[in-house]
C-alpha atoms as a PDB file:
ATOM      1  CA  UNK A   1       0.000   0.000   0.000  1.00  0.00           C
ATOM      2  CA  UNK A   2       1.219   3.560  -0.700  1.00  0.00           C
ATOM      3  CA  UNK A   3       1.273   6.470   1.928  1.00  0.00           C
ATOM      4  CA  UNK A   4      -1.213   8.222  -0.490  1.00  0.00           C
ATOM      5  CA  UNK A   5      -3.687   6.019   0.046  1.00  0.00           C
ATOM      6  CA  UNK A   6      -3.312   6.544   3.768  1.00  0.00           C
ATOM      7  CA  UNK A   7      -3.228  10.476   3.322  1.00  0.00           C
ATOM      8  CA  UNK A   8      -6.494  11.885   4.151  1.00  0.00           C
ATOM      9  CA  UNK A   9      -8.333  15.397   2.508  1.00  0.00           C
ATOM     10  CA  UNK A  10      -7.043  18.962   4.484  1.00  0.00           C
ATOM     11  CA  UNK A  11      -9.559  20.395   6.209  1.00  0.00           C
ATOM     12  CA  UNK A  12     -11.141  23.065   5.057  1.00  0.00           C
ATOM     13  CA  UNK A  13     -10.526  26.786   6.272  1.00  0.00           C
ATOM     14  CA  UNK A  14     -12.617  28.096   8.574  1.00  0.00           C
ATOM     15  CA  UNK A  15     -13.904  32.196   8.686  1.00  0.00           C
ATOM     16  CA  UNK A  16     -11.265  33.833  10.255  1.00  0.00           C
ATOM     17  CA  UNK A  17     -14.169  36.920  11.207  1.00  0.00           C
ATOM     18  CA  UNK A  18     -18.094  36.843  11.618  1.00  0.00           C
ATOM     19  CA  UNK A  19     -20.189  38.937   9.905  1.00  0.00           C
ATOM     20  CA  UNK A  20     -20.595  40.785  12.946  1.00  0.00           C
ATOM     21  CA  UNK A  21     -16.844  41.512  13.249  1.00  0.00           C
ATOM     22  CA  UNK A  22     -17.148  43.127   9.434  1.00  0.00           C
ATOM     23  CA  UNK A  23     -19.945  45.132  10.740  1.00  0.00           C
ATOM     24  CA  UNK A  24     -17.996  46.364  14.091  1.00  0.00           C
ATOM     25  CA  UNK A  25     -14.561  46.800  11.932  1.00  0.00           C
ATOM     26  CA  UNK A  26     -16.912  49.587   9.401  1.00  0.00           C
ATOM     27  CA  UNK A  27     -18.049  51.067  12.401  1.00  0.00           C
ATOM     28  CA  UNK A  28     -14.843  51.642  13.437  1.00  0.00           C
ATOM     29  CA  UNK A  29     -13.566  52.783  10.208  1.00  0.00           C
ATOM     30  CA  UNK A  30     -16.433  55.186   9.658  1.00  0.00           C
ATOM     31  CA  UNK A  31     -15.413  56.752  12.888  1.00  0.00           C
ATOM     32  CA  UNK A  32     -11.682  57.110  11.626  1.00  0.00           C
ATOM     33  CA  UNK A  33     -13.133  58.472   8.192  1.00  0.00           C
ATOM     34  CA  UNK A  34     -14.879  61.454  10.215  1.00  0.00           C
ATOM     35  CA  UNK A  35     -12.616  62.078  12.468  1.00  0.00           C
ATOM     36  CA  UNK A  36      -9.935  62.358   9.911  1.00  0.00           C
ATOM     37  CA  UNK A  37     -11.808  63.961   6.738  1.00  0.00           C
ATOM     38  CA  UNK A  38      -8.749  66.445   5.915  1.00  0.00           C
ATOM     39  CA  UNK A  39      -6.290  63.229   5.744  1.00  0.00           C
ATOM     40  CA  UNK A  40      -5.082  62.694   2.581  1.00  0.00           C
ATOM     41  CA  UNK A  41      -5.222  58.788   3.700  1.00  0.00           C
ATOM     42  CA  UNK A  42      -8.878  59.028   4.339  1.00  0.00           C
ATOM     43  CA  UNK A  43      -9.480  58.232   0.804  1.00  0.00           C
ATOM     44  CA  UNK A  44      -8.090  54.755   1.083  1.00  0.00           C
ATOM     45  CA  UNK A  45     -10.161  53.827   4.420  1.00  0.00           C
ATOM     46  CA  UNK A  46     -13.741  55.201   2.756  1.00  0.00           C
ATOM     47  CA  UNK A  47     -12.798  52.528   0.240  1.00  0.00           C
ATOM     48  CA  UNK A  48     -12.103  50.132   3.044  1.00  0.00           C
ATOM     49  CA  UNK A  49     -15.607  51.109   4.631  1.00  0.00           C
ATOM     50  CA  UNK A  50     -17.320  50.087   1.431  1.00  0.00           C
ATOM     51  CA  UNK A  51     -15.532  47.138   0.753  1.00  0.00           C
ATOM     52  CA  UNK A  52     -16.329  45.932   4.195  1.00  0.00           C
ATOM     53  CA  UNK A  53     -20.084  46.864   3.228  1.00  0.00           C
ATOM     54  CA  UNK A  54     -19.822  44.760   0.665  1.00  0.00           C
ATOM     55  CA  UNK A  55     -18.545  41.648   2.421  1.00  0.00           C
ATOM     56  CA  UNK A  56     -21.244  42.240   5.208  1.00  0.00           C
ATOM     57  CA  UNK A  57     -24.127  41.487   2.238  1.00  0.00           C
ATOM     58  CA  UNK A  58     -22.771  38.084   1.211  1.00  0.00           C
END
């Protein structure tokens, strides 16, 4: 018999986050974004708030 017989499937990956951890994590984001409107960065986090938006709906 051959080891690949004995092998078995990987398990599959788990969520690392809930949907309620996407939904705290754009709450928190949304905070930064106001709190932080004249930062040149603030661009990159609103699209980090919608892309987080858009995981929540799947």
């Amino acid at each position: 018999m051959t080891d690949m017989a004995t092998q078995t499937e990987p398990s599959r990956a788990r969520a690392v986050l809930s949907n309620e951890d996407f939904k705290l994590l754009q709450e928190a984001v949304l905070f930064y974004i106001k709190a932080h409107e004249d930062d040149p960065i603030s661009s990159k986090y609103s699209n980090l708030y919608h892309r987080l938006g858009s995981a929540i709906r799947r």
